[in-house]
N, C-alpha and C. Protein backbone atom coordinates (compact mmCIF):
# COMPACT_ATOMS: atom_id res chain seq x y z
N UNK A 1 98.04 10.50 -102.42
CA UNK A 1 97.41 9.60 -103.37
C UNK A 1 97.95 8.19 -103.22
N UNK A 2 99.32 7.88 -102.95
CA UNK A 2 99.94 6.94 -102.92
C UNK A 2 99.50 5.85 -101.31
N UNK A 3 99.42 6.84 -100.31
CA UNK A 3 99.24 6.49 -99.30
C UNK A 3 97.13 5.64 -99.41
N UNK A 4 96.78 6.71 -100.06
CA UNK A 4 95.23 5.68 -100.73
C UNK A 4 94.90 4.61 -101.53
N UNK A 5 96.45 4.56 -102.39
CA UNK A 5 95.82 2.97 -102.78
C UNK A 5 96.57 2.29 -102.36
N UNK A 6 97.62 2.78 -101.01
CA UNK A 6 98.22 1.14 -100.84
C UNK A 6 97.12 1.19 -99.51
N UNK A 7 96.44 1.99 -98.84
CA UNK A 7 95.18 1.37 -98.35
C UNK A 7 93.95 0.96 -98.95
N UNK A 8 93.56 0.78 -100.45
CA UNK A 8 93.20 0.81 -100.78
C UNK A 8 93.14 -0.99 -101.19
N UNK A 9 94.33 -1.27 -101.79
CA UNK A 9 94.84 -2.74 -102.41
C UNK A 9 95.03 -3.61 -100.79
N UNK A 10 95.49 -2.69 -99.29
CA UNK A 10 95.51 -3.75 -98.31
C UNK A 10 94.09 -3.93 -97.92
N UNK A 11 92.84 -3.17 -98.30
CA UNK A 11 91.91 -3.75 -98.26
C UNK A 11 91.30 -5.25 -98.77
N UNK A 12 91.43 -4.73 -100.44
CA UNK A 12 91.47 -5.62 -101.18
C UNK A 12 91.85 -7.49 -101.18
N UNK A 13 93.57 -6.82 -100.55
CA UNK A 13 94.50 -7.84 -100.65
C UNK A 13 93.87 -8.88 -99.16
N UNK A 14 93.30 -8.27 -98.45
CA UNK A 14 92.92 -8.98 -96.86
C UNK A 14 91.76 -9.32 -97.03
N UNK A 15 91.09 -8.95 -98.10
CA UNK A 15 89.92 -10.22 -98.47
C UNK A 15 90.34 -11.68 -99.11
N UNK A 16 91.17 -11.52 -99.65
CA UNK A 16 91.89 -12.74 -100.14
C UNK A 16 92.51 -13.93 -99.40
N UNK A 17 93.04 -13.43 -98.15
CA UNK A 17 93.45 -14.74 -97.31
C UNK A 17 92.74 -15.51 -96.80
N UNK A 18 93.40 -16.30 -95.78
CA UNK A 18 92.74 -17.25 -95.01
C UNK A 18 92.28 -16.77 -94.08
N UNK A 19 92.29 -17.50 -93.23
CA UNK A 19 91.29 -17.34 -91.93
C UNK A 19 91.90 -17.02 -90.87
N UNK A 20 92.84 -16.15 -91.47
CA UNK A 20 94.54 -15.55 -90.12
C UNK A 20 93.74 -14.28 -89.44
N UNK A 21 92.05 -13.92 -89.51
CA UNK A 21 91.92 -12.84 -88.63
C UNK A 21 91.63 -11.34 -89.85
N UNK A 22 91.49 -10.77 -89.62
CA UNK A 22 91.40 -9.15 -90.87
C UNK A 22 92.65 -8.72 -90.46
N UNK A 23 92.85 -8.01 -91.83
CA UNK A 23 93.81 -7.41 -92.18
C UNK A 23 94.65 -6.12 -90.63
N UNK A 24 93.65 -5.70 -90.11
CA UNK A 24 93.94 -5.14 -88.73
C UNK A 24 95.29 -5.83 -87.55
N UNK A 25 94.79 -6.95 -87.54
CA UNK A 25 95.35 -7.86 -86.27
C UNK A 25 96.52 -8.08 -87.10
N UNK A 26 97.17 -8.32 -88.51
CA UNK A 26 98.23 -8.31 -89.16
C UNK A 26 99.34 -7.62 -88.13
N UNK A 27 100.73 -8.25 -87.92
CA UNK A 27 101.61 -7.31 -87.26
C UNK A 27 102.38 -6.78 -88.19
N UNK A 28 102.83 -5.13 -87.52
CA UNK A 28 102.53 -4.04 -88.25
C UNK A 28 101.47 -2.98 -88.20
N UNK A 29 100.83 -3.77 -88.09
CA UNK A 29 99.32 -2.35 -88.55
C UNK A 29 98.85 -1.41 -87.70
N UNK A 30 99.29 -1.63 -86.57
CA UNK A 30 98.75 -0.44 -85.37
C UNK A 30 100.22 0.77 -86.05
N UNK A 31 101.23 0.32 -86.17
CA UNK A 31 102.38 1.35 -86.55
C UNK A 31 102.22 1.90 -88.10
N UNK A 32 101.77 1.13 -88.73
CA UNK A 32 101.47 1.29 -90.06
C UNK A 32 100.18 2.32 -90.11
N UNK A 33 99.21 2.18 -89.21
CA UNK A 33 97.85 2.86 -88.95
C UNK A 33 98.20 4.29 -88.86
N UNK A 34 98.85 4.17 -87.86
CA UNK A 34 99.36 5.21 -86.49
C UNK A 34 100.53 6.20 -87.83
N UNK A 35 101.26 5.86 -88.46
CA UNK A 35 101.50 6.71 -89.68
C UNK A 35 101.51 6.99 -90.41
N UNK A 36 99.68 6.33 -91.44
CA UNK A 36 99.58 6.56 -92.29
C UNK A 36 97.57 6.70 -92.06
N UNK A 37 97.22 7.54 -91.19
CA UNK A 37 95.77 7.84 -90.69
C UNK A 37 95.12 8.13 -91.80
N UNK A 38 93.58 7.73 -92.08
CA UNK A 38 92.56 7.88 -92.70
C UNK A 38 92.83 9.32 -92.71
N UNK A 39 91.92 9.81 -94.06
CA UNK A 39 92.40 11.26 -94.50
C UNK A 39 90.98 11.61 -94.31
N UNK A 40 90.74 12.81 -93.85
CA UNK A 40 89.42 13.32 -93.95
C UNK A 40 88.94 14.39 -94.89
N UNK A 41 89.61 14.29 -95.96
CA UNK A 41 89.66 15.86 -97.04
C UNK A 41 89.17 14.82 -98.52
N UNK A 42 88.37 15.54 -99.29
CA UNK A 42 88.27 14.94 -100.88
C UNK A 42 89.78 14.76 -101.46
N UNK A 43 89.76 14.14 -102.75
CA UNK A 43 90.62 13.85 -103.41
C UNK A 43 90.88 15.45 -103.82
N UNK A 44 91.87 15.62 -104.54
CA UNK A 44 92.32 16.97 -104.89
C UNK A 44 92.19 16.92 -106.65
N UNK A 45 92.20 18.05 -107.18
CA UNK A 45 91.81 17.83 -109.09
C UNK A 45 92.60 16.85 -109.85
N UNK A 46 93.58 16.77 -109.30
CA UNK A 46 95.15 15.74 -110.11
C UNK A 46 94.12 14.60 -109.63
N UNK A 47 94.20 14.50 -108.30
CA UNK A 47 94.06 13.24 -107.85
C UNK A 47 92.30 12.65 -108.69
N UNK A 48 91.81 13.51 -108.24
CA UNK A 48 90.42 13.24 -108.99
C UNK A 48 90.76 12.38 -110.53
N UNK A 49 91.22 13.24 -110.97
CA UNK A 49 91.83 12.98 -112.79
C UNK A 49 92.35 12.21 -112.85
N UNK A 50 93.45 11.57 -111.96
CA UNK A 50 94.10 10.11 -111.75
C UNK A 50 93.05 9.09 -111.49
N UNK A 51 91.76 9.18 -110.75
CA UNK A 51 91.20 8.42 -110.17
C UNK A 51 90.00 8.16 -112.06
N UNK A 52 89.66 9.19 -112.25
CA UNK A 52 88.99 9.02 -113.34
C UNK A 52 89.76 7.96 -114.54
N UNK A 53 90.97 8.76 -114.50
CA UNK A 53 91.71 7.94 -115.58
C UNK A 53 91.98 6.37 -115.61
N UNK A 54 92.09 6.15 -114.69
CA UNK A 54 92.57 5.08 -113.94
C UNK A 54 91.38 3.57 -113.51
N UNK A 55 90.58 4.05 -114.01
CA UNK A 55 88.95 3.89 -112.95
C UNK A 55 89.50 2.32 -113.36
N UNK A 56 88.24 1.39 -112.80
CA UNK A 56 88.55 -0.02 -113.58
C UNK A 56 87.24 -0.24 -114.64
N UNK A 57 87.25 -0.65 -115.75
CA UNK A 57 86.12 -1.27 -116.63
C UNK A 57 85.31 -2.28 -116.89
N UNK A 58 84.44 -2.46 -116.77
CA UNK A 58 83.91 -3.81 -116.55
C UNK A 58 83.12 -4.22 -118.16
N UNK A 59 83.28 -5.02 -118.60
CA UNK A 59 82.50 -5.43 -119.70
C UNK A 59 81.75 -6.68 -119.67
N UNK A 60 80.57 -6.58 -119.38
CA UNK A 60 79.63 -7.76 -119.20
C UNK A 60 78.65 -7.95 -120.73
N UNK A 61 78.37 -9.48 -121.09
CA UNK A 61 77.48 -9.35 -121.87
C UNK A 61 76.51 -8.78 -121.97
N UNK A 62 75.91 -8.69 -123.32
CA UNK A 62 74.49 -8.25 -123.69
C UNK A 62 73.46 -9.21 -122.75
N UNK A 63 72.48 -8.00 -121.62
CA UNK A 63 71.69 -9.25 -120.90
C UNK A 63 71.95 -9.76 -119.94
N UNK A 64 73.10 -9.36 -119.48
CA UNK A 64 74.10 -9.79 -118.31
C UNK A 64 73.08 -9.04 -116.82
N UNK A 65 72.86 -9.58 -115.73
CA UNK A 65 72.08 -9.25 -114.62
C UNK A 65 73.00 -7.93 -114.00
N UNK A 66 74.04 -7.70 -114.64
CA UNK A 66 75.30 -6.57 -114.03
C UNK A 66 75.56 -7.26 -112.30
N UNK A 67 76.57 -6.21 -112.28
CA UNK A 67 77.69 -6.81 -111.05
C UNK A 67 76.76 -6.48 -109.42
N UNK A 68 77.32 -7.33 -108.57
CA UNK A 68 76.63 -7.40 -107.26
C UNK A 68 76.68 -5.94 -106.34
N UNK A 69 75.95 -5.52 -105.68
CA UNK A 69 75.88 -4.12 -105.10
C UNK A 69 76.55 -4.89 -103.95
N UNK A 70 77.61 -4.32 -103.35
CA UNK A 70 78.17 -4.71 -101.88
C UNK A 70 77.18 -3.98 -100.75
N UNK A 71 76.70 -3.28 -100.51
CA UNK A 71 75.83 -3.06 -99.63
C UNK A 71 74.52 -4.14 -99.87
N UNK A 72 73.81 -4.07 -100.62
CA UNK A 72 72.20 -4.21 -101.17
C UNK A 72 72.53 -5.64 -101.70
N UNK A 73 73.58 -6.51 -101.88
CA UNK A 73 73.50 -7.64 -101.96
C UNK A 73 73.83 -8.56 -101.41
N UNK A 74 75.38 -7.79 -100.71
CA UNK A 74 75.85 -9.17 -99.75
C UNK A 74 76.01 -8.80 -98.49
N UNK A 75 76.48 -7.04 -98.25
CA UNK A 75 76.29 -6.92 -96.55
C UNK A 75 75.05 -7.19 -96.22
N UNK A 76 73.90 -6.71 -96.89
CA UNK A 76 72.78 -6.63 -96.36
C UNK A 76 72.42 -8.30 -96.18
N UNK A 77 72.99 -9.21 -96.78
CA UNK A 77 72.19 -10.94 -96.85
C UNK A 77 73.32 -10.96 -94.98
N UNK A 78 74.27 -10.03 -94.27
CA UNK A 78 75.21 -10.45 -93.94
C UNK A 78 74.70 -10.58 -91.83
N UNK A 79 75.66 -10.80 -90.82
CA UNK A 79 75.73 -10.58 -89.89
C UNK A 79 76.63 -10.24 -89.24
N UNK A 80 76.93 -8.79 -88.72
CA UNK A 80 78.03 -8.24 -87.74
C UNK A 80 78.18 -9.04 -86.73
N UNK A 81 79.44 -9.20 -86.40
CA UNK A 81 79.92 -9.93 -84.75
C UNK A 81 81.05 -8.77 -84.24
N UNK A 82 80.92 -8.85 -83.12
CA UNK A 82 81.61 -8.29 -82.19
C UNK A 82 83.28 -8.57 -81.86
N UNK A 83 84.04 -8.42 -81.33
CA UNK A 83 85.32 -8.84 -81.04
C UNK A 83 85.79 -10.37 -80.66
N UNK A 84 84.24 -10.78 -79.73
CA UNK A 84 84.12 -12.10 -79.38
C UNK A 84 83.03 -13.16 -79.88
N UNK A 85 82.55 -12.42 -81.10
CA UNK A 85 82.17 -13.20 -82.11
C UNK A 85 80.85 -13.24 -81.86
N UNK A 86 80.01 -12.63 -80.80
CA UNK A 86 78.41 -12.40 -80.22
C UNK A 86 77.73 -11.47 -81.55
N UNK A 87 76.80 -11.81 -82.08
CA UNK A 87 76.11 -11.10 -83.23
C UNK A 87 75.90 -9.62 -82.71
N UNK A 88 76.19 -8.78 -82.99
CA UNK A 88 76.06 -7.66 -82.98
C UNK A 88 74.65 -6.66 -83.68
N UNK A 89 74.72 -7.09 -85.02
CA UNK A 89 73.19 -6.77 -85.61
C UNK A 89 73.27 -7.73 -87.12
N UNK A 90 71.86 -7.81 -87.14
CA UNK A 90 71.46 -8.84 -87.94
C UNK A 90 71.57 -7.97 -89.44
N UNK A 91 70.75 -6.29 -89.09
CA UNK A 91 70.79 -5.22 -90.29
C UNK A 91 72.18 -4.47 -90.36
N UNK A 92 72.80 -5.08 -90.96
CA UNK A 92 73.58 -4.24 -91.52
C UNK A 92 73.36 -3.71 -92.23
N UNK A 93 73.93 -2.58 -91.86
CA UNK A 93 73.98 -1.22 -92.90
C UNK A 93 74.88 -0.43 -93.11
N UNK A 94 75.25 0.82 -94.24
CA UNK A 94 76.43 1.48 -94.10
C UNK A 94 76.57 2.22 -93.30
N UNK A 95 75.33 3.06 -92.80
CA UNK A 95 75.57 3.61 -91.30
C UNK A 95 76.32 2.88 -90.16
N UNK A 96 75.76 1.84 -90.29
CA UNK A 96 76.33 0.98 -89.04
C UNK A 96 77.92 0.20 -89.38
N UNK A 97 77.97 0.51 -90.58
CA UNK A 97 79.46 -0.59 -90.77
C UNK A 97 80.57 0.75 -90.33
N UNK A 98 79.83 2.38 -91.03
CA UNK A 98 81.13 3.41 -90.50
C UNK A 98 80.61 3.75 -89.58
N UNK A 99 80.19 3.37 -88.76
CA UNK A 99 79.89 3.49 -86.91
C UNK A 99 81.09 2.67 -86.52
């Protein structure tokens, strides 16, 4: 669980900088990667129940347009590039972002 939200917040936290590159190219992170690998199993009942408990809340006014869909509002307005910065695809999609 612990190992998910500190990948979780270095997501987060690597939207926030400058223009030093994604959070990846950071040194560290191939060793950091390399021992702490994406998990391929659901959360477990604790963990579930932590995640419920825990959730975040949002309170918007009465009338409020509600919060932006990250797929359907801004990947999709978005454009993939490649390693050397050549557009890759114009449609992004979530298929294509976990490709």
């Amino acid at each position: 669980m612990a190992r998910r939200a500190i990948a979780l917040l270095s997501l987060v936290l690597a939207g926030c900088g400058g223009d030093d590159g994604n959070f990846s190219q950071f040194p560290g992170f191939d060793e950091y990667f390399a021992a702490n690998p994406p998990v391929e199993t659901v959360p477990t009942a604790v963990e579930t129940a932590l995640l419920e408990r825990h959730r975040p809340r949002v309170f918007l006014p009465p009338g409020h347009a509600g919060l932006i869909g990250f797929y359907e509002d801004y990947i999709a307005s978005g454009t993939l590039h490649d390693d050397a910065g050549a557009v890759a695809s114009d449609d992004v999609t979530p298929a294509l972002l976990n490709a």
